[in-house]
C-alpha atoms as a PDB file:
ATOM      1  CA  UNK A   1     -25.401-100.214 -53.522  1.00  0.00           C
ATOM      2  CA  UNK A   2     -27.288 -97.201 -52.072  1.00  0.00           C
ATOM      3  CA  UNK A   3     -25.596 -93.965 -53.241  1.00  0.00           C
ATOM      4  CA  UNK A   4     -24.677 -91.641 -50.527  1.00  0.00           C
ATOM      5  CA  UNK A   5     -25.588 -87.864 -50.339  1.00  0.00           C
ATOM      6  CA  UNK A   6     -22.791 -85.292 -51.344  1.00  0.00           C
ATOM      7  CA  UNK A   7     -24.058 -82.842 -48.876  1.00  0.00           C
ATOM      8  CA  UNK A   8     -24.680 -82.222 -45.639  1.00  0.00           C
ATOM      9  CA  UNK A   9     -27.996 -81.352 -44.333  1.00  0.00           C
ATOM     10  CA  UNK A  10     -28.207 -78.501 -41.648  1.00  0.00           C
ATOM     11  CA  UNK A  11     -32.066 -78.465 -39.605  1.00  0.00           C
ATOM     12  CA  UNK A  12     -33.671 -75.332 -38.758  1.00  0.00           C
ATOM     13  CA  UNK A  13     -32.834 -76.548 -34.830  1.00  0.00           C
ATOM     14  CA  UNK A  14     -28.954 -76.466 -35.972  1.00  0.00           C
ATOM     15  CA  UNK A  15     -26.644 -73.450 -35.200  1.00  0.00           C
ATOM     16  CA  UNK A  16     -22.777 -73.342 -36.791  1.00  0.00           C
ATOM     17  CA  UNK A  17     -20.266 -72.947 -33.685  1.00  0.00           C
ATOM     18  CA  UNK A  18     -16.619 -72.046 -33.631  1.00  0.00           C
ATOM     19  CA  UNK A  19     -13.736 -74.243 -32.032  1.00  0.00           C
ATOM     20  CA  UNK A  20     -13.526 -71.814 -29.430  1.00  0.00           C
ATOM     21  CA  UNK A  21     -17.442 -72.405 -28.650  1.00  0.00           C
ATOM     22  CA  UNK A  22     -17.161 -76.315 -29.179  1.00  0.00           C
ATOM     23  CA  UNK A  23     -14.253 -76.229 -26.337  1.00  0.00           C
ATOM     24  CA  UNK A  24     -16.736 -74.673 -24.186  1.00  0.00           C
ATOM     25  CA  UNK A  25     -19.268 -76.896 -25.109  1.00  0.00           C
ATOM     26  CA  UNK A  26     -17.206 -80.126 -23.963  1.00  0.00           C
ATOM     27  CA  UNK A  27     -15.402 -78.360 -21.176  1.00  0.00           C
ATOM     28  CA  UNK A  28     -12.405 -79.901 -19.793  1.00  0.00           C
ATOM     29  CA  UNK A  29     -12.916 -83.435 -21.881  1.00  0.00           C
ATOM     30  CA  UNK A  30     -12.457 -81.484 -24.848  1.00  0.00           C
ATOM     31  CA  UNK A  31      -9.118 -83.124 -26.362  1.00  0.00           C
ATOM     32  CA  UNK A  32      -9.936 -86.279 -25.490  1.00  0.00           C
ATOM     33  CA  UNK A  33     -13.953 -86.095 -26.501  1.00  0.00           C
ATOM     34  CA  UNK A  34     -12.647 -84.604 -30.164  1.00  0.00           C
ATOM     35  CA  UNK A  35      -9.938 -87.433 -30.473  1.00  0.00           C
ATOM     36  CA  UNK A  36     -12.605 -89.855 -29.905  1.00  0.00           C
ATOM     37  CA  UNK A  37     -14.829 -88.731 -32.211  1.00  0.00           C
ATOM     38  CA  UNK A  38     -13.099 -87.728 -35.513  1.00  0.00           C
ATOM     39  CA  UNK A  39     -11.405 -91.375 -35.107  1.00  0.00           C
ATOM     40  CA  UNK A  40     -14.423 -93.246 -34.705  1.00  0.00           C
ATOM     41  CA  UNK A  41     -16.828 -92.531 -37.096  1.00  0.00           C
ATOM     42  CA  UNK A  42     -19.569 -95.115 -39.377  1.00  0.00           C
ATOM     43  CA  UNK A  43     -18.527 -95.115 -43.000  1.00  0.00           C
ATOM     44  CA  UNK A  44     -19.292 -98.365 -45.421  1.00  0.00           C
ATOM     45  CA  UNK A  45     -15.733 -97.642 -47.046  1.00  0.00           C
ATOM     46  CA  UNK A  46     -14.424 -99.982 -45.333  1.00  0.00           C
ATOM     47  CA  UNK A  47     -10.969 -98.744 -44.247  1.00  0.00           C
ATOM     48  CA  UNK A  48      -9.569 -99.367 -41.166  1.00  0.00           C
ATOM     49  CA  UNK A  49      -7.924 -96.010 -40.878  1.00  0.00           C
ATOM     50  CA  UNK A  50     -10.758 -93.466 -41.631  1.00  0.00           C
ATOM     51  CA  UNK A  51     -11.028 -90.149 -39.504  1.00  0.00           C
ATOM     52  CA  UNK A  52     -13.736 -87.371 -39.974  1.00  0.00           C
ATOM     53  CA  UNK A  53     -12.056 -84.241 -41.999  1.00  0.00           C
ATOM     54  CA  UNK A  54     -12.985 -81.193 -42.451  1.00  0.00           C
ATOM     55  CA  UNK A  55     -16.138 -80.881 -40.197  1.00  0.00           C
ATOM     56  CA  UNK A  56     -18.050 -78.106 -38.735  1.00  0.00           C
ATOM     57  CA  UNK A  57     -19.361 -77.943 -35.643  1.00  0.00           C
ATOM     58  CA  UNK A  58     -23.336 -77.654 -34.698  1.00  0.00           C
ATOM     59  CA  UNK A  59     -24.932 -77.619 -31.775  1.00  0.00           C
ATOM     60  CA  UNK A  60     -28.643 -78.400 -32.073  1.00  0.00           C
ATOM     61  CA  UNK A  61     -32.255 -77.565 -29.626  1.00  0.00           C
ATOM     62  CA  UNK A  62     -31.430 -81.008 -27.214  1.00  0.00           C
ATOM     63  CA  UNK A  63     -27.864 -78.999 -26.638  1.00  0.00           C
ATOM     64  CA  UNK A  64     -25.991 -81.945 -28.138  1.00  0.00           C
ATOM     65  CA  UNK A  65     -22.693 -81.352 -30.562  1.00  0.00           C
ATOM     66  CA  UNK A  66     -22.822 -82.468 -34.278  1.00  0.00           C
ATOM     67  CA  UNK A  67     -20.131 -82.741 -36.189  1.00  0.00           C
ATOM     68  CA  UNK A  68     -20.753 -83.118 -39.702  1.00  0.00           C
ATOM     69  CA  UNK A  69     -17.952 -83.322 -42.183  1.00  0.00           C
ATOM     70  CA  UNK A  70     -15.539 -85.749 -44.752  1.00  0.00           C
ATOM     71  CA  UNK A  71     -14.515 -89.321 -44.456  1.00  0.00           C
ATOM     72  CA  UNK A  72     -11.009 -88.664 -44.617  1.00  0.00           C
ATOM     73  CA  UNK A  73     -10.890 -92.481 -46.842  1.00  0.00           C
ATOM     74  CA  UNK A  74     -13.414 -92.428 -49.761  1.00  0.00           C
ATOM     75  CA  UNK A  75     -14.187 -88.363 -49.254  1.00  0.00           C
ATOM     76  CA  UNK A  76     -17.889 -88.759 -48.474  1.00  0.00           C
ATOM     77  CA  UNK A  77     -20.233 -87.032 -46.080  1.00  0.00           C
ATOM     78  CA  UNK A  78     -19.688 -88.429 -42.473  1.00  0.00           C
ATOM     79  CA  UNK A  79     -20.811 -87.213 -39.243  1.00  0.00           C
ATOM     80  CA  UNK A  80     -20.613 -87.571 -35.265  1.00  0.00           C
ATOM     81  CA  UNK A  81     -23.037 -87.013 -32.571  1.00  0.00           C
ATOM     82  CA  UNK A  82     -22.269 -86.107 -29.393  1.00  0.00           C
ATOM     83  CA  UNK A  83     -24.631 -86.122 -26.428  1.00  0.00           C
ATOM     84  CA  UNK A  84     -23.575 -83.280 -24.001  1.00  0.00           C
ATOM     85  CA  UNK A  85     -27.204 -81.822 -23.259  1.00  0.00           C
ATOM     86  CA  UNK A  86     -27.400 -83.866 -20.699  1.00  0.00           C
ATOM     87  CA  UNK A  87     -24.132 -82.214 -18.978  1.00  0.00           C
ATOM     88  CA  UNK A  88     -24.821 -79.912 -16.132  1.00  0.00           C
ATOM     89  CA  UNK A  89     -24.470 -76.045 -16.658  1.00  0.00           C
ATOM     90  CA  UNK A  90     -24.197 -76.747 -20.194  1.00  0.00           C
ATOM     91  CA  UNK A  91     -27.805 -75.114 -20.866  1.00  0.00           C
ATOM     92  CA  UNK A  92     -27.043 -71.742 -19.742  1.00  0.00           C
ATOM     93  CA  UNK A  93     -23.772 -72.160 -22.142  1.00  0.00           C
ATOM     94  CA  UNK A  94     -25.297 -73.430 -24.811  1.00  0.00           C
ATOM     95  CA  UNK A  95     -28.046 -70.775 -24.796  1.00  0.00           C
ATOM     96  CA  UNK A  96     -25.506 -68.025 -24.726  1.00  0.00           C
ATOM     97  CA  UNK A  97     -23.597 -69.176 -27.722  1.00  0.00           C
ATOM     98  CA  UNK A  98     -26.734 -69.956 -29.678  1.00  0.00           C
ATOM     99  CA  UNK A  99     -27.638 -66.212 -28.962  1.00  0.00           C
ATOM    100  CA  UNK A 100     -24.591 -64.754 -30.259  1.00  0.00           C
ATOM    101  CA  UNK A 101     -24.115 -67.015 -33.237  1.00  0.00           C
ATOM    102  CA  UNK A 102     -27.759 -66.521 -34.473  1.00  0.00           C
ATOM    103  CA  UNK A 103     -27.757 -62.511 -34.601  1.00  0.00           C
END
């Protein structure tokens, strides 16, 4: 059995956001996007009832989300990607969080 990596990797194209930023990111789908996503994540563990704990939120150069944290079952790495560069108006968002995170 492959072992799995005990940490996350964050790329040079990655910036950290806040909840407050990630809300903006996904706009008024935001509850429902998030619910989706920490409940259906890829983990060979097995369980049935695995969520994604403990993430952070990224947002990379495309303008897609990444949330990268815990398999709330065996308690290793997991993460979720989620496509919203394609969203329109999210560019000029996007480009105004990435400013004010990366000073």
């Amino acid at each position: 059995m492959v072992k799995k990596r005990t940490e996350h990797i964050i790329h040079a194209d990655e910036v950290e956001i806040g909840p407050l930023q990630l809300q903006l990111m996904l706009g008024s789908s935001y509850k429902k996007a998030i619910e989706l996503c920490v409940n259906s994540i890829f983990c060979n563990c097995g369980s049935k009832d695995k969520r994604l704990v403990n993430y952070k939120s990224y947002i990379n150069d495309l303008n897609d989300v990444i949330l990268k944290g815990w398999c709330s079952s065996c308690n290793t790495i997991a993460a979720r990607y989620i496509e919203t560069g394609e969203r329109e108006g999210i560019e000029a968002i996007a480009d105004r969080i990435r400013h004010t995170n990366q000073k």
